[in-house]
Protein backbone atom coordinates (compact mmCIF):
# COMPACT_ATOMS: atom_id res chain seq x y z
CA UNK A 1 14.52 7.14 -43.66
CA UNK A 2 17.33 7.49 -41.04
CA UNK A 3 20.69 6.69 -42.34
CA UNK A 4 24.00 5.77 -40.25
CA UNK A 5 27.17 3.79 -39.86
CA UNK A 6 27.81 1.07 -37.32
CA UNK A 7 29.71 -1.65 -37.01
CA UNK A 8 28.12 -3.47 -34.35
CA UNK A 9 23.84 -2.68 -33.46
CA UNK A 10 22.36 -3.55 -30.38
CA UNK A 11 18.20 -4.18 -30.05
CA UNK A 12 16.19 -4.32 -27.20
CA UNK A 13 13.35 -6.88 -28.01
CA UNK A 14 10.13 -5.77 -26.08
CA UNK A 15 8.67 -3.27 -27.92
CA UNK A 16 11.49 -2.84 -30.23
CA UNK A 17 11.81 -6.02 -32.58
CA UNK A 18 8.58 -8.06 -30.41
CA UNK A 19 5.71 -7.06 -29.53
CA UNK A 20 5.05 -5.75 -26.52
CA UNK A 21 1.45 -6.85 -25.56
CA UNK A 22 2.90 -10.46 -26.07
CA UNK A 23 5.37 -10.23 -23.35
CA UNK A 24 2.48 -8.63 -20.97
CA UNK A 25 -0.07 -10.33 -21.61
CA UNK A 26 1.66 -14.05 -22.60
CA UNK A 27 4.70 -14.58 -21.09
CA UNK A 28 4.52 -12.74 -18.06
CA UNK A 29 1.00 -14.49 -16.90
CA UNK A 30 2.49 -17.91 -18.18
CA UNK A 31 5.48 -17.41 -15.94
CA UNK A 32 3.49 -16.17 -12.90
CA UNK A 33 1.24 -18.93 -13.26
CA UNK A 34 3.63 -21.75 -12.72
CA UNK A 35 6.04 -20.26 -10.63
CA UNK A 36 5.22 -21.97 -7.51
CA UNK A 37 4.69 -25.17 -9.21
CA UNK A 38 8.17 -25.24 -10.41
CA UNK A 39 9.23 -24.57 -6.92
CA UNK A 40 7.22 -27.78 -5.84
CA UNK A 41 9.15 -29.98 -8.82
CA UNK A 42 12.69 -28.56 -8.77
CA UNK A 43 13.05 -28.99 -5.45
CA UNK A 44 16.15 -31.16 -6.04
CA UNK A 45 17.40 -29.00 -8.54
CA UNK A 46 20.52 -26.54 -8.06
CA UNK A 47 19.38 -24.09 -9.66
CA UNK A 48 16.71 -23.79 -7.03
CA UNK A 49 19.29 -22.95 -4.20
CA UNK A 50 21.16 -20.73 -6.74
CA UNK A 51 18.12 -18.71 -7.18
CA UNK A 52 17.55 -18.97 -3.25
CA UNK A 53 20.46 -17.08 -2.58
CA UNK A 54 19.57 -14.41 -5.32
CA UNK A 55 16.83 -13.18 -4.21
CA UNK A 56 18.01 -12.66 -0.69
CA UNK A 57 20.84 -10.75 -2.12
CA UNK A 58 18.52 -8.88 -4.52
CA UNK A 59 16.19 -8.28 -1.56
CA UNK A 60 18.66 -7.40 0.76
CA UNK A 61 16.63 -9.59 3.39
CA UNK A 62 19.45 -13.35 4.18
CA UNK A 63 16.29 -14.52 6.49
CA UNK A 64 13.84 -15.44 3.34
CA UNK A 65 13.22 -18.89 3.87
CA UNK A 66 12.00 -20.62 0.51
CA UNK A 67 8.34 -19.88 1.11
CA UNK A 68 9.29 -15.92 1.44
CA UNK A 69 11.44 -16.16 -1.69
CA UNK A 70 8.42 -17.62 -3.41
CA UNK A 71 6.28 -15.17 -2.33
CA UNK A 72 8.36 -12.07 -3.19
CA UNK A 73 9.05 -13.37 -6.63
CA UNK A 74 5.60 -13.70 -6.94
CA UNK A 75 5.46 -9.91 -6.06
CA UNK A 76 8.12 -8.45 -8.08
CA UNK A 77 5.58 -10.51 -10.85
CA UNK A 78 2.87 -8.71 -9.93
CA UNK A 79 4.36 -5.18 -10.14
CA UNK A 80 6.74 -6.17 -12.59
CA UNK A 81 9.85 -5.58 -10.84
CA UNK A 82 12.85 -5.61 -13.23
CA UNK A 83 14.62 -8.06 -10.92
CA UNK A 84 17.21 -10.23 -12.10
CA UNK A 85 16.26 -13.51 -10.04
CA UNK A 86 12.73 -13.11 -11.15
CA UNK A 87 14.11 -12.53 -14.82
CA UNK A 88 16.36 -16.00 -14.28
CA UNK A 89 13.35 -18.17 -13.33
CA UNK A 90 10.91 -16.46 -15.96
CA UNK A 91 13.22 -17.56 -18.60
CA UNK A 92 13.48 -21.74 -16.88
CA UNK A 93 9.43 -21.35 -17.06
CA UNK A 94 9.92 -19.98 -20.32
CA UNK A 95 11.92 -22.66 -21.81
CA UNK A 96 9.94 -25.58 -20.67
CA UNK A 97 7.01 -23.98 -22.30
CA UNK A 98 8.80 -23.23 -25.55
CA UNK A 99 10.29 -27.20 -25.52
CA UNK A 100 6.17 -28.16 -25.15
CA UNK A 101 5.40 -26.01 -27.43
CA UNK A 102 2.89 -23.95 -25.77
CA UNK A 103 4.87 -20.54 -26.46
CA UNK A 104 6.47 -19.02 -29.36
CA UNK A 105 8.34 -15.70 -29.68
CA UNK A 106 7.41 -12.85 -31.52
CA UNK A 107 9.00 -10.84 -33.97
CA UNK A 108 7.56 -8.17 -36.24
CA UNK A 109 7.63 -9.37 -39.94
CA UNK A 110 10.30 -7.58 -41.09
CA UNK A 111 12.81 -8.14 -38.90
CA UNK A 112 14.21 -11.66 -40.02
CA UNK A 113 15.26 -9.99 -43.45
CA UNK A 114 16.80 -6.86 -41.57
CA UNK A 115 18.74 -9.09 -39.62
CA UNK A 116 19.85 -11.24 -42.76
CA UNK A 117 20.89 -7.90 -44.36
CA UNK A 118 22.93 -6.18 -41.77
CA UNK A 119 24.79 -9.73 -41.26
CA UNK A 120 25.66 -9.53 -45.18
CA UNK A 121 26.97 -6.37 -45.10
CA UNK A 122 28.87 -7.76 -42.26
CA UNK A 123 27.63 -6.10 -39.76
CA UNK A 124 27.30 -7.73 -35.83
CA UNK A 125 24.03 -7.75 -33.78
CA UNK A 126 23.27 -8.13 -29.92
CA UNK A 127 20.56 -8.33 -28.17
CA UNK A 128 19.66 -6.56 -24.43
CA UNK A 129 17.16 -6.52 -22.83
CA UNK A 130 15.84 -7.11 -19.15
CA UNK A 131 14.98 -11.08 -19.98
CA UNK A 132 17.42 -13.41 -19.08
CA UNK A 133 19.98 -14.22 -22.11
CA UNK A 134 18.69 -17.83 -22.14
CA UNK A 135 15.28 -16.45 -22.65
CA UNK A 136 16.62 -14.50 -25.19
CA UNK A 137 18.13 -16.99 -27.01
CA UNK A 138 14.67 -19.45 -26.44
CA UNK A 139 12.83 -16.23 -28.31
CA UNK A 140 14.42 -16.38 -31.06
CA UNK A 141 14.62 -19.77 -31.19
CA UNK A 142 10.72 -20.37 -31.67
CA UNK A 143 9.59 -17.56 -33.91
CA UNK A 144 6.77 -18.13 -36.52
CA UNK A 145 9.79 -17.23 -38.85
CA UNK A 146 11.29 -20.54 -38.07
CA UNK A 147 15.49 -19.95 -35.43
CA UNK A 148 16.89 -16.85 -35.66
CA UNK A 149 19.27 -17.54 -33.30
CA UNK A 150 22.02 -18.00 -36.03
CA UNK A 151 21.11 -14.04 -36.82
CA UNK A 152 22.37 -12.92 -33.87
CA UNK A 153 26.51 -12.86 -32.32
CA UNK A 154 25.43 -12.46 -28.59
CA UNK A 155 22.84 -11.66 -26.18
CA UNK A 156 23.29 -9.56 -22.97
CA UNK A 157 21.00 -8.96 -19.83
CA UNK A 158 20.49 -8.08 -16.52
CA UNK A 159 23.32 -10.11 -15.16
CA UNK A 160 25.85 -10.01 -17.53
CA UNK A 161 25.56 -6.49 -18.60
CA UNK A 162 23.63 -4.54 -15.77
CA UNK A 163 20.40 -2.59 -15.96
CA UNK A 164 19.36 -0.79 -19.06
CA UNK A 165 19.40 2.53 -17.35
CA UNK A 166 22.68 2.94 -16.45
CA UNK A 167 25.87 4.05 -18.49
CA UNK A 168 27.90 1.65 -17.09
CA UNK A 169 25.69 -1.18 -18.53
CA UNK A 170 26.38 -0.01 -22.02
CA UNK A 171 30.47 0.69 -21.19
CA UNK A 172 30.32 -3.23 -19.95
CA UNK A 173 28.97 -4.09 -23.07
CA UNK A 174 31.58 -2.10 -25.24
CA UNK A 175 34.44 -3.78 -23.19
CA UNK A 176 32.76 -7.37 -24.52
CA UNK A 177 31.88 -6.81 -27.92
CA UNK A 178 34.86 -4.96 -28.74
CA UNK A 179 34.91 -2.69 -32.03
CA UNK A 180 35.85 0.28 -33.47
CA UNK A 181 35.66 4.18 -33.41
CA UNK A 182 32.19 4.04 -34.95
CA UNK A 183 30.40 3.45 -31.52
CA UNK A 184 27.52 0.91 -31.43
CA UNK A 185 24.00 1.76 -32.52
CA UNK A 186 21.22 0.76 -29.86
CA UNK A 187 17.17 0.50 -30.88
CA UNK A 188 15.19 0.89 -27.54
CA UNK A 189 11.02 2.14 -27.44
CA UNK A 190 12.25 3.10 -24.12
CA UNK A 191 13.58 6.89 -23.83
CA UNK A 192 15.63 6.29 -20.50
CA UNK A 193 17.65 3.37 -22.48
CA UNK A 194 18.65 5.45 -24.74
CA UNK A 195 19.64 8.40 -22.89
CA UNK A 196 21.96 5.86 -20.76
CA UNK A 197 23.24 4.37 -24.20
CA UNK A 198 23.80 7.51 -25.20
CA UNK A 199 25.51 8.86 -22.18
CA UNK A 200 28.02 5.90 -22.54
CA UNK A 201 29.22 7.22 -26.33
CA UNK A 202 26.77 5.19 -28.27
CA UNK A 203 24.31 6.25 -30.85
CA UNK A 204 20.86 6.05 -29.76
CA UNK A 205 17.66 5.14 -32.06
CA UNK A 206 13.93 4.89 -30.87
CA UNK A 207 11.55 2.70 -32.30
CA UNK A 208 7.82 3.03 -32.14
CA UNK A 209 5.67 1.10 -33.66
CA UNK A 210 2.74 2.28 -35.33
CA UNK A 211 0.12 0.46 -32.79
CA UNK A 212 2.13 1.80 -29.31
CA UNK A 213 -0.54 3.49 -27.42
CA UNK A 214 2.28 5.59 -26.10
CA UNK A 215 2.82 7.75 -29.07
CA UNK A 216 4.88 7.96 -32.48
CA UNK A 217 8.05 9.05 -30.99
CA UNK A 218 10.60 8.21 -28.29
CA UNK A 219 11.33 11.58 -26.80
CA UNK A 220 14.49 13.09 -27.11
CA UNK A 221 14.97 10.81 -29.82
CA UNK A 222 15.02 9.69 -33.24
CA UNK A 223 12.29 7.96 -33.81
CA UNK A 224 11.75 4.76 -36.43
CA UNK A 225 8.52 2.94 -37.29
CA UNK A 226 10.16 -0.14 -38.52
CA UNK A 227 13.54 -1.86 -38.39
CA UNK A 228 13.41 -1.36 -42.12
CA UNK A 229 13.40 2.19 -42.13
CA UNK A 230 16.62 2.60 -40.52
CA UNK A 231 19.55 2.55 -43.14
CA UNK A 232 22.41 1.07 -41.28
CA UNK A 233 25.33 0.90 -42.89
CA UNK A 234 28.63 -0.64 -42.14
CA UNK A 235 31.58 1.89 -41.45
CA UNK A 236 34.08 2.77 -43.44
CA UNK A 237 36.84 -0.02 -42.91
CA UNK A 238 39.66 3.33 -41.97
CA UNK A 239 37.52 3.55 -38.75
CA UNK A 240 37.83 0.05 -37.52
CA UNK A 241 40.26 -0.75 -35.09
CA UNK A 242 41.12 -3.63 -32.39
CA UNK A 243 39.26 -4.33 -29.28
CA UNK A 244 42.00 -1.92 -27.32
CA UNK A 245 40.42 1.22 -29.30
CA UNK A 246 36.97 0.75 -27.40
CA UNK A 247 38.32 1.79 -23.73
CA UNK A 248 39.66 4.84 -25.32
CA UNK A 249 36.50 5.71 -27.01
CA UNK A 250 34.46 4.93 -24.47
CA UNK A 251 36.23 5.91 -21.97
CA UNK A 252 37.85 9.18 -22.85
């Protein structure tokens, strides 16, 4: 059992506190399958131009015409480009099947009462991961557990956080969630989150469950099983300070 101190945790969800295969072999295939089809019925839509003009930023390329930003988002599918714009529409597609109830989001079975205790002991939790925040929120909304969404204080992503692999991603986050000079504890499976977490001040923890074909540990890492077999406790109330103290501990 790993013990520590936080006052605020942060969880990635694929392959941390959902399962993995269900994202890959559900979700993504869902969202690739109607992607031009929402194309064809959102046509009056704003978000449709929005998400024109994100891709040809993303891509670099202001020529795309709607057809080309169609077919590169159909790409970045395919080789599953962590690409915000493709994250964005994923999580529209994503919705409408969650409202028709034709997906649901997963969560391992002890999570909801992790969650429930951390909040009693007044701790705050966040979620980040490369899905867009609304998708985020429409996870957790439709779990076989019933909404969790009143479990959580925040979600962050792609664009209003920055990728997962970069220090400055986790510093953003900081400057948001405020907090004290116990630094925020992050669960990732994924070993480069963590070492960017980490390289921002943060305490890193890896989390493998016991089916990952990739192994029981998160190298360079220390490793849980289970939400549940991380003790996470809240920090002693001399350590907390106002949102000011982050920049300084973050920072310095």
């Amino acid at each position: 059992m790993t013990s520590l101190r936080a006052d605020a945790v942060v969880l990635d969800i694929e392959g941390t506190i959902g399962s993995l295969t269900h994202v890959r072999d559900v979700l993504f295939p869902y969202a690739r399958r109607r992607l031009a089809d929402w194309f064809g019925r959102h046509r009056d839509d704003p978000r449709l131009e929005a998400l024109l003009h994100a891709v040809r930023e993303e891509a670099g390329r202001p020529e795309l015409d709607e057809t080309g930003a169609l077919a590169l988002l159909v790409a970045w599918s395919d080789a599953d480009v962590k690409a915000a714009p493709l994250k964005t529409v994923q999580g529209w597609i994503w919705a409408e099947g969650y409202a028709e109830g034709d997906l649901h989001g997963h969560v391992y079975s002890e999570v909801p009462s992790v969650l429930r205790r951390w909040r009693a002991d007044g701790m705050r939790v966040f979620t980040y991961s490369s899905g867009s925040a609304k998708a985020q929120l429409d996870w957790f909304g439709h779990t076989a557990y019933g909404d969790l969404t009143g479990l959580l204080d925040d979600r962050f992503d792609l664009e209003n956080a920055g990728p997962k692999n970069e220090p400055g991603s986790y510093r953003r986050i900081s400057l948001m969630i405020g907090g004290s000079a116990v630094p925020p504890v992050f669960l990732s499976d994924t070993a480069y989150e963590l070492d960017a977490a980490a390289a921002a001040g943060w305490t890193g923890v890896g989390v493998r469950r016991d089916d990952d074909p990739r192994g029981t540990e998160v190298p360079g890492h220390v490793t849980v099983t289970a939400l549940d077999r991380l003790h996470l406790g809240p920090a002693p109330a001399a350590t907390r300070a106002h949102d000011q103290t982050v920049g300084e501990v973050f920072f310095s």
